[in-house]
PDB file of N, CA and C in Angstrom:
ATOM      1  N   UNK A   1       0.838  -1.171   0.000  1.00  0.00           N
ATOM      2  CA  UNK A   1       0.000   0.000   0.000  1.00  0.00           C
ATOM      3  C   UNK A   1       0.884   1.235   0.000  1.00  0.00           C
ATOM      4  N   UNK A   2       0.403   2.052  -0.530  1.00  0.00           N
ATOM      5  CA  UNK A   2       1.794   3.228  -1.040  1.00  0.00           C
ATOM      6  C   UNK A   2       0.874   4.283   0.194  1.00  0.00           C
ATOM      7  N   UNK A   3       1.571   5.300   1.126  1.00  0.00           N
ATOM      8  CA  UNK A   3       1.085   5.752   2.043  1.00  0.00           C
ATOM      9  C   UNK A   3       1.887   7.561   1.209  1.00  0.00           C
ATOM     10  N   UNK A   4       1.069   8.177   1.743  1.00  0.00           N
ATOM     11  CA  UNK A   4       1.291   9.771   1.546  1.00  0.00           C
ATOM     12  C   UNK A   4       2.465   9.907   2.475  1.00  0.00           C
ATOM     13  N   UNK A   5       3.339  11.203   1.825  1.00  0.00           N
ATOM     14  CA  UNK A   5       4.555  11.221   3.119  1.00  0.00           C
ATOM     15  C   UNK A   5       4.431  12.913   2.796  1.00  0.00           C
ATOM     16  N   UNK A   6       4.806  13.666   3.755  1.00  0.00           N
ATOM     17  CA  UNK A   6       5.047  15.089   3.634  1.00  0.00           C
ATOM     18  C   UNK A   6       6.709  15.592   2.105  1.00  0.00           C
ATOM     19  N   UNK A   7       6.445  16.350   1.788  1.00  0.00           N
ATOM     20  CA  UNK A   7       7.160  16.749   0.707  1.00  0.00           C
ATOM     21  C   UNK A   7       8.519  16.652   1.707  1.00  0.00           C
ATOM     22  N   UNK A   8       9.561  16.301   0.550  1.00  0.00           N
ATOM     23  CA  UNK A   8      11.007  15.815   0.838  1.00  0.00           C
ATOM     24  C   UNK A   8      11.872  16.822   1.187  1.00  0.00           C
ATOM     25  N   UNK A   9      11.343  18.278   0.810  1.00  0.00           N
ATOM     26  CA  UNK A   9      11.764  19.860   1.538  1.00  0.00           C
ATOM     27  C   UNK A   9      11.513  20.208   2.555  1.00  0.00           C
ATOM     28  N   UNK A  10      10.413  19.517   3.188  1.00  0.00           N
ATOM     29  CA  UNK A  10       9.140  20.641   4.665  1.00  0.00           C
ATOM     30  C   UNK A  10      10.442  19.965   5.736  1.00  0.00           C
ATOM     31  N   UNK A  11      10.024  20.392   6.383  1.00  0.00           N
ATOM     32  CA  UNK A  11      11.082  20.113   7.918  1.00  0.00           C
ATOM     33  C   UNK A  11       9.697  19.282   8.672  1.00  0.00           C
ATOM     34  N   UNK A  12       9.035  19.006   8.589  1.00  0.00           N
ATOM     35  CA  UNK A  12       8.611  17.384   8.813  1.00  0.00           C
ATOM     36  C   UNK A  12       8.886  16.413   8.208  1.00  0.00           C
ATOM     37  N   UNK A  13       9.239  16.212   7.054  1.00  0.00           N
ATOM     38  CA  UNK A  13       9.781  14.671   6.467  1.00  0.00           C
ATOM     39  C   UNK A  13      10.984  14.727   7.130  1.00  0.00           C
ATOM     40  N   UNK A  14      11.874  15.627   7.699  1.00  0.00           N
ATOM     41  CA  UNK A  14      13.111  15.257   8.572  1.00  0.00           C
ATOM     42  C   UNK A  14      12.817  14.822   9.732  1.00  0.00           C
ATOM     43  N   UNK A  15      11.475  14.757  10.633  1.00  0.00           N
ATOM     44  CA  UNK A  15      11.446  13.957  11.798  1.00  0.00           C
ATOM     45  C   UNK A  15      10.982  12.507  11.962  1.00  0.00           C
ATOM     46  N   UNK A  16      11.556  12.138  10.566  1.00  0.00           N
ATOM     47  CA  UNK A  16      11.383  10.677  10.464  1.00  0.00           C
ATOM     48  C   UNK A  16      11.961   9.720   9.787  1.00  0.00           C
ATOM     49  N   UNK A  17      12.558   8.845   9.837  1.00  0.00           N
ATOM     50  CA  UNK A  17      13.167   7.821   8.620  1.00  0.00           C
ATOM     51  C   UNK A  17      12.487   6.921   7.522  1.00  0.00           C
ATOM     52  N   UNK A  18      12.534   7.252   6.682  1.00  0.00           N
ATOM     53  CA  UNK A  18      11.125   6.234   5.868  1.00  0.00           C
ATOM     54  C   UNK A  18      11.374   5.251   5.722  1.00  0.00           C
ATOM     55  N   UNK A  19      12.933   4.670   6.248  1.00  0.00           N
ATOM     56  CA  UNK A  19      13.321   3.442   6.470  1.00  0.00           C
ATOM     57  C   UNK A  19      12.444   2.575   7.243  1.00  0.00           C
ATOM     58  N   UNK A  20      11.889   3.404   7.900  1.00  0.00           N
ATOM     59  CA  UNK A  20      11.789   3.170   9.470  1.00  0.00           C
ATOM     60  C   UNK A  20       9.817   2.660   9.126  1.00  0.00           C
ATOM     61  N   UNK A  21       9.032   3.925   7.885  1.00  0.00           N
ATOM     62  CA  UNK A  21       7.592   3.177   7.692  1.00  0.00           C
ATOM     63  C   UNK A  21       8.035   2.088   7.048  1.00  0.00           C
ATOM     64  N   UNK A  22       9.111   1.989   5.961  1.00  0.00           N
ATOM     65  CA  UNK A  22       9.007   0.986   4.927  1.00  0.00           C
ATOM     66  C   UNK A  22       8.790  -0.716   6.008  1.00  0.00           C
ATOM     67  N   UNK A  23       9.737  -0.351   7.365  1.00  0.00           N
ATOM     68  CA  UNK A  23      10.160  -1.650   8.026  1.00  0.00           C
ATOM     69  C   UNK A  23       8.729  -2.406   8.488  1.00  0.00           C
ATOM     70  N   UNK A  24       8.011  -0.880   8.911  1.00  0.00           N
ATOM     71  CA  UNK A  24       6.957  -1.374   9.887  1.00  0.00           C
ATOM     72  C   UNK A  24       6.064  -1.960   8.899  1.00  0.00           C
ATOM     73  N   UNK A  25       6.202  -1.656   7.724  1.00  0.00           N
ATOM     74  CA  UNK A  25       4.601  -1.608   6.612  1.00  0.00           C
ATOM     75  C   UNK A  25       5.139  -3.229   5.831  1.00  0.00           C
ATOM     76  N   UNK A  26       5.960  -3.461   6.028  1.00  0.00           N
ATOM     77  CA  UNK A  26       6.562  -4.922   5.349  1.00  0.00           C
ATOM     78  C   UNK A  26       7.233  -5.918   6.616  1.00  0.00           C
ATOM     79  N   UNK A  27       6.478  -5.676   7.781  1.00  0.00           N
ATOM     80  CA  UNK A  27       6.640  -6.551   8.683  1.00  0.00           C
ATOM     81  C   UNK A  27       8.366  -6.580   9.713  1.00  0.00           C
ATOM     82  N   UNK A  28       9.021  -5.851   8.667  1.00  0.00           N
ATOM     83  CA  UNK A  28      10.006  -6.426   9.751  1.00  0.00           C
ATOM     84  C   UNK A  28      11.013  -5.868  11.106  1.00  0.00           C
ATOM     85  N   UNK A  29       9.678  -5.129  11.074  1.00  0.00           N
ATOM     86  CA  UNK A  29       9.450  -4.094  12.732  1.00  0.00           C
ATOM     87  C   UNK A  29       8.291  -4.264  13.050  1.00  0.00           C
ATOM     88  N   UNK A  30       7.973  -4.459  14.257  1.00  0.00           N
ATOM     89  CA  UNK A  30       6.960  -4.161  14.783  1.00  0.00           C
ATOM     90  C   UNK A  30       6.102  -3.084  14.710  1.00  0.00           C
ATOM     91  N   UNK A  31       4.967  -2.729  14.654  1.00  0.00           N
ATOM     92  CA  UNK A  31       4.344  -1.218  15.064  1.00  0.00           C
ATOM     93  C   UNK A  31       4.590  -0.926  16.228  1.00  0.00           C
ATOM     94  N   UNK A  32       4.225   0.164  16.342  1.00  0.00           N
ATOM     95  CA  UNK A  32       4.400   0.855  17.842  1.00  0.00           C
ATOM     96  C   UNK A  32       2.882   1.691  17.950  1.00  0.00           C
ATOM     97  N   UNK A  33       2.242   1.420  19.124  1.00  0.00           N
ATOM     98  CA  UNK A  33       1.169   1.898  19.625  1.00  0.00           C
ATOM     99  C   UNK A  33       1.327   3.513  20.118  1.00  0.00           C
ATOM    100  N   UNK A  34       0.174   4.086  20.084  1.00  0.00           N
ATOM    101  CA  UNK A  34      -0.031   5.280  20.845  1.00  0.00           C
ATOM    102  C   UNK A  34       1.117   5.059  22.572  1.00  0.00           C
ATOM    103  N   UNK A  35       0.003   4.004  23.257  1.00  0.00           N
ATOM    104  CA  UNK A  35       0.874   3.568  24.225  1.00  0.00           C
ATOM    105  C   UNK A  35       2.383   3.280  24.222  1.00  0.00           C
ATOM    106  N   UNK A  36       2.907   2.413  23.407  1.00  0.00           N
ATOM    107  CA  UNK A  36       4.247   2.507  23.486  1.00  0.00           C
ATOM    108  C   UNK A  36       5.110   3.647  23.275  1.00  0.00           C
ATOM    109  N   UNK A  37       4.850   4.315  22.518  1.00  0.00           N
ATOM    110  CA  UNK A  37       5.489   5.794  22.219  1.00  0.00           C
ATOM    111  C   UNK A  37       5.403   6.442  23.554  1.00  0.00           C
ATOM    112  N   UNK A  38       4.237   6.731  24.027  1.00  0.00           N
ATOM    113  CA  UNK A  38       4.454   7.338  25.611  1.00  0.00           C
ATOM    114  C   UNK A  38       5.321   6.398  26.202  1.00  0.00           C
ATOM    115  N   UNK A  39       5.417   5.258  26.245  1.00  0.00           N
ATOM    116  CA  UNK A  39       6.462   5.047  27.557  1.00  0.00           C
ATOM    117  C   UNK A  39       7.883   5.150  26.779  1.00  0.00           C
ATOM    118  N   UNK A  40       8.185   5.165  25.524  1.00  0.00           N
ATOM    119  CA  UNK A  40       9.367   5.485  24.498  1.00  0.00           C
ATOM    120  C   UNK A  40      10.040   6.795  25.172  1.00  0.00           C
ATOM    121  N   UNK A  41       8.554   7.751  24.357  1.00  0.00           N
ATOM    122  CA  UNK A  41       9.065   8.773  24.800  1.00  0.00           C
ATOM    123  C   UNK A  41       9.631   9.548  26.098  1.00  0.00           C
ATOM    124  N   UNK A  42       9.068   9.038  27.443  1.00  0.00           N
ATOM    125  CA  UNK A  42       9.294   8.958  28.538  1.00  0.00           C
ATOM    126  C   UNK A  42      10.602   8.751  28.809  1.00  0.00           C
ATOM    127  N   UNK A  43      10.416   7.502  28.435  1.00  0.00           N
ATOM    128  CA  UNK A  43      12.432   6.973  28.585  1.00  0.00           C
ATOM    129  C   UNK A  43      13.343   7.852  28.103  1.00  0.00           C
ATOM    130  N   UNK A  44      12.948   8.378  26.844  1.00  0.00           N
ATOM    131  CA  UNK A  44      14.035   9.542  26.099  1.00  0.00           C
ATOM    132  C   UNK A  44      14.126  10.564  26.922  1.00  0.00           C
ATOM    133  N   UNK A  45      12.982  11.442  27.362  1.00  0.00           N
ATOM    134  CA  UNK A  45      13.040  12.783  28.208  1.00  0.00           C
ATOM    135  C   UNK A  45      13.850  12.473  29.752  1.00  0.00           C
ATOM    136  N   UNK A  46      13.618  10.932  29.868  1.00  0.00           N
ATOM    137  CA  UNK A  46      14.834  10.659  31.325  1.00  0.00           C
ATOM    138  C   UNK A  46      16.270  10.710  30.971  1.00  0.00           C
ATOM    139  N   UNK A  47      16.445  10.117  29.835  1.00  0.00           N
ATOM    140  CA  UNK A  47      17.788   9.937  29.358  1.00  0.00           C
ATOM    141  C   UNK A  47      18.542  11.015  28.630  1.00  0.00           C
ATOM    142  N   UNK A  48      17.994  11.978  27.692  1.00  0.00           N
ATOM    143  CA  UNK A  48      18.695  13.156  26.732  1.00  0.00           C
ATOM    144  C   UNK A  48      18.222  14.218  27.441  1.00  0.00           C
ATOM    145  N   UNK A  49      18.981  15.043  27.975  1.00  0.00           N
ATOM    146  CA  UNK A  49      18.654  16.420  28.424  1.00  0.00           C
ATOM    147  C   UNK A  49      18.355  17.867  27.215  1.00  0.00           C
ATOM    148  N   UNK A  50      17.178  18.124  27.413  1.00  0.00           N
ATOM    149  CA  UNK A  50      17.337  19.541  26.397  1.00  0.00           C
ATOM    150  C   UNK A  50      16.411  19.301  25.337  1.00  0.00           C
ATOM    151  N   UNK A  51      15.591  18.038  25.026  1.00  0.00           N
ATOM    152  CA  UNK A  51      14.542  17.957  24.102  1.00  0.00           C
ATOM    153  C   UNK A  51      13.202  18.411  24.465  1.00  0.00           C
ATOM    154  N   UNK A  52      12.501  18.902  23.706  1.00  0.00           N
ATOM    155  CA  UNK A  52      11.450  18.875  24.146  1.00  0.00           C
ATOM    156  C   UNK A  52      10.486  18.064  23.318  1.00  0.00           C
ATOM    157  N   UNK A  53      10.639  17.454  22.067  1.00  0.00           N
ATOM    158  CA  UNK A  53       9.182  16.401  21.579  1.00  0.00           C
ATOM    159  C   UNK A  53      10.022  15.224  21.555  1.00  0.00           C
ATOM    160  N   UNK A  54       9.129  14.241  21.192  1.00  0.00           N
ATOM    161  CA  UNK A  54       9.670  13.105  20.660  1.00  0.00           C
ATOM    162  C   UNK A  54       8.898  12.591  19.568  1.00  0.00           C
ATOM    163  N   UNK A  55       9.385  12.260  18.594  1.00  0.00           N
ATOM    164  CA  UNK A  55       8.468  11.767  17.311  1.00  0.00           C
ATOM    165  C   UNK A  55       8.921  10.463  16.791  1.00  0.00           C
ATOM    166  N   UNK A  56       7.334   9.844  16.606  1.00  0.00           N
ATOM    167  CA  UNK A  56       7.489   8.086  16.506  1.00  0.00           C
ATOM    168  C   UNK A  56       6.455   7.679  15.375  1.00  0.00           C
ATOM    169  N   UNK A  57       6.216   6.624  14.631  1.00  0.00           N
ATOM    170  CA  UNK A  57       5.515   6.577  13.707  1.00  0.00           C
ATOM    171  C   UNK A  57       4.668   5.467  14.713  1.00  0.00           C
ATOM    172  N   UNK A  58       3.450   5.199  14.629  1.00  0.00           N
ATOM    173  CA  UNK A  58       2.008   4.564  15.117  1.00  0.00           C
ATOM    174  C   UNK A  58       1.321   4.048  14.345  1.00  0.00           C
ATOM    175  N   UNK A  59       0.968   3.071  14.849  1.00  0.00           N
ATOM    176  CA  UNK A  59      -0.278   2.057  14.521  1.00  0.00           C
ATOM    177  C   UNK A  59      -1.593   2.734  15.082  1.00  0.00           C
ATOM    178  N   UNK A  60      -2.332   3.208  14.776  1.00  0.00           N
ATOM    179  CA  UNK A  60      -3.640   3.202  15.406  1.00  0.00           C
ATOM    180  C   UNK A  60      -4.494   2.050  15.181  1.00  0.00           C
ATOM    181  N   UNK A  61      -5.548   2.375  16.595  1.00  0.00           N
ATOM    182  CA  UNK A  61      -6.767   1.636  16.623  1.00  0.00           C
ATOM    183  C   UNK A  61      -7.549   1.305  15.253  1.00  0.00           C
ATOM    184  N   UNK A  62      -7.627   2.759  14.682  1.00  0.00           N
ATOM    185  CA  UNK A  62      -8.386   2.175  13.447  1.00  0.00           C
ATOM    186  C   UNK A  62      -7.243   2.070  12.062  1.00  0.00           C
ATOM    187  N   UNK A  63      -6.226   1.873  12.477  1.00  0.00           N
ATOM    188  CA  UNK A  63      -5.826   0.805  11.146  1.00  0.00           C
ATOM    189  C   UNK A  63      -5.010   2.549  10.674  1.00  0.00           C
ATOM    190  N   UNK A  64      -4.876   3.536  11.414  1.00  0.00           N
ATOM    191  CA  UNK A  64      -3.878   4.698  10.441  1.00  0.00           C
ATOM    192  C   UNK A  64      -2.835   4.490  11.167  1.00  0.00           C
ATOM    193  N   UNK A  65      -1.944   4.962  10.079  1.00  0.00           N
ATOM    194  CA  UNK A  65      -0.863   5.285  10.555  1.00  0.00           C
ATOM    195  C   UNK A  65      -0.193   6.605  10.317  1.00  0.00           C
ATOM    196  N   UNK A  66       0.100   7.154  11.577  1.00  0.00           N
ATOM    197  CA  UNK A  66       0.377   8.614  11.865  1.00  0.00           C
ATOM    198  C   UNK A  66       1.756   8.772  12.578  1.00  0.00           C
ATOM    199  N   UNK A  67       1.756  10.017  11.994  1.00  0.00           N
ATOM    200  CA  UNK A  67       3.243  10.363  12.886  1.00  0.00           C
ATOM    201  C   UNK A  67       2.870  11.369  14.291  1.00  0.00           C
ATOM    202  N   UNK A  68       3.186  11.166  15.091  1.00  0.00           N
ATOM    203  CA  UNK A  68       3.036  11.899  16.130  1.00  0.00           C
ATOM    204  C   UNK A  68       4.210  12.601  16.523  1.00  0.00           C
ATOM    205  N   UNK A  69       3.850  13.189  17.534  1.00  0.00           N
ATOM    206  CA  UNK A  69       4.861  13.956  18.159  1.00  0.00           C
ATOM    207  C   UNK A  69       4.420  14.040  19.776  1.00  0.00           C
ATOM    208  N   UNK A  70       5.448  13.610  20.701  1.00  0.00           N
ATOM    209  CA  UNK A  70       4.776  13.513  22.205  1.00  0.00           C
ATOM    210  C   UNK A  70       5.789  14.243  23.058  1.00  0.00           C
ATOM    211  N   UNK A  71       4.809  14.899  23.977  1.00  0.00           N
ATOM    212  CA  UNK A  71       5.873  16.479  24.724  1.00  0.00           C
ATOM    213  C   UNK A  71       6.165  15.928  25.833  1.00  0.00           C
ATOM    214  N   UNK A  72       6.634  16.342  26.867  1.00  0.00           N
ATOM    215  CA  UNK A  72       7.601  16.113  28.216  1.00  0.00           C
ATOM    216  C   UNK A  72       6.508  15.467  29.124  1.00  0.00           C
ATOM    217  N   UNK A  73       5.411  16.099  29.426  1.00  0.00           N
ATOM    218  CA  UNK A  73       4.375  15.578  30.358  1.00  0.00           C
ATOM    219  C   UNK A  73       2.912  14.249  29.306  1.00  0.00           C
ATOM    220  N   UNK A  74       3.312  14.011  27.802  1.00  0.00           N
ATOM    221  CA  UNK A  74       2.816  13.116  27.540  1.00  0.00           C
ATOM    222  C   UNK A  74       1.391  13.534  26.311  1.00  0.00           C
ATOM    223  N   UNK A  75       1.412  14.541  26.634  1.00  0.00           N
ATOM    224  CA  UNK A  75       0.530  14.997  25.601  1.00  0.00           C
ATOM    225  C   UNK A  75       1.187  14.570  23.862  1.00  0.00           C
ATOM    226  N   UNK A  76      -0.317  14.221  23.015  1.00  0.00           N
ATOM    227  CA  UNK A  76       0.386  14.079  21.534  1.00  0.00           C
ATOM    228  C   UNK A  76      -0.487  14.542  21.165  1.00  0.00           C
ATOM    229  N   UNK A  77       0.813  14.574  19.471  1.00  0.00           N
ATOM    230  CA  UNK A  77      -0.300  15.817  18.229  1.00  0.00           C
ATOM    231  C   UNK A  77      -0.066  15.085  17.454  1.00  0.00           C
ATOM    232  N   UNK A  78      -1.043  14.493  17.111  1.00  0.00           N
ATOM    233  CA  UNK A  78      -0.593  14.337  15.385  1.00  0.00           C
ATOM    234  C   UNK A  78      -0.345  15.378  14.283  1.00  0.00           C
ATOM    235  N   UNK A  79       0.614  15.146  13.746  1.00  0.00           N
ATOM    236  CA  UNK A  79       1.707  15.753  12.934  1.00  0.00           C
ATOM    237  C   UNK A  79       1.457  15.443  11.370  1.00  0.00           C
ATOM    238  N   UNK A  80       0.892  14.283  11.232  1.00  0.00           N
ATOM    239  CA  UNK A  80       0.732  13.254   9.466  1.00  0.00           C
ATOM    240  C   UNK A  80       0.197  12.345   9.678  1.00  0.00           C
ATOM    241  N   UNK A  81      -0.617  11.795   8.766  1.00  0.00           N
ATOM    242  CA  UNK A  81      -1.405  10.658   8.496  1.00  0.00           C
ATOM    243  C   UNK A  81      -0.856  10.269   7.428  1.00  0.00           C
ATOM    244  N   UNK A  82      -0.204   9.149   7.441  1.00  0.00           N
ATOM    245  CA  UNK A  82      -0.052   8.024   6.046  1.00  0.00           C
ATOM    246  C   UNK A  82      -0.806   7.494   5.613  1.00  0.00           C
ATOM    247  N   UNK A  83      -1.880   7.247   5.974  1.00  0.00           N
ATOM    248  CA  UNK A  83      -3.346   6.540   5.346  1.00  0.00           C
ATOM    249  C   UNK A  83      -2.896   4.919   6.406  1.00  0.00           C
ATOM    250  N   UNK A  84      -3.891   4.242   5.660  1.00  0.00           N
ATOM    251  CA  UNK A  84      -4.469   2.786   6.509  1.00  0.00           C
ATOM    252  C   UNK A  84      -3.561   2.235   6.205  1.00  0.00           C
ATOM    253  N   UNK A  85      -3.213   1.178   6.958  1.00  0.00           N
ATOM    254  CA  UNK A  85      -1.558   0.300   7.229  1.00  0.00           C
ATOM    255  C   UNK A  85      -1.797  -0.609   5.963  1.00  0.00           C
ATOM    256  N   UNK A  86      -2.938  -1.332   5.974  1.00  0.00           N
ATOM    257  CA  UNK A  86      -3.046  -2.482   4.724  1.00  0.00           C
ATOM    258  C   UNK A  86      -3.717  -1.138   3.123  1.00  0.00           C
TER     259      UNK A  86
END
């Protein structure tokens, strides 16, 4: 399934590796949940001093996949929608 990606200029296609959808969308990564990204991101804000987001690509409930972005106390935005995983 060919998924939309932000233009290869914007300074959002730099907060992500498309290595990284290609792995998840052909199996050989796992997805990562809403949930897992919060406790991801968590771990990062304990460990790197001086960030303030963290950005992860997601599986949602209903089958999208989005890029988020999650802040220090846990709040997220979605940032992009790639369309439906299958």
């Amino acid at each position: 399934m060919a998924h939309s990606l932000p233009l290869s200029g914007s300074a959002l296609r730099e907060t992500f590796d498309v290595r990284d959808l290609v792995a998840m969308t052909t199996g050989e990564k796992p997805w990562m949940t809403i949930s897992d990204a919060r406790v991801a991101a968590r771990e990062t804000f304990a460990n790197v001093k001086g960030i303030i987001r963290v950005w992860s690509i997601v599986l949602r409930a209903d089958d999208e996949v989005q890029l988020v972005s999650i802040g220090p106390r846990g709040g997220v935005i979605v940032e992009w929608v790639f369309g439906p995983a299958r």
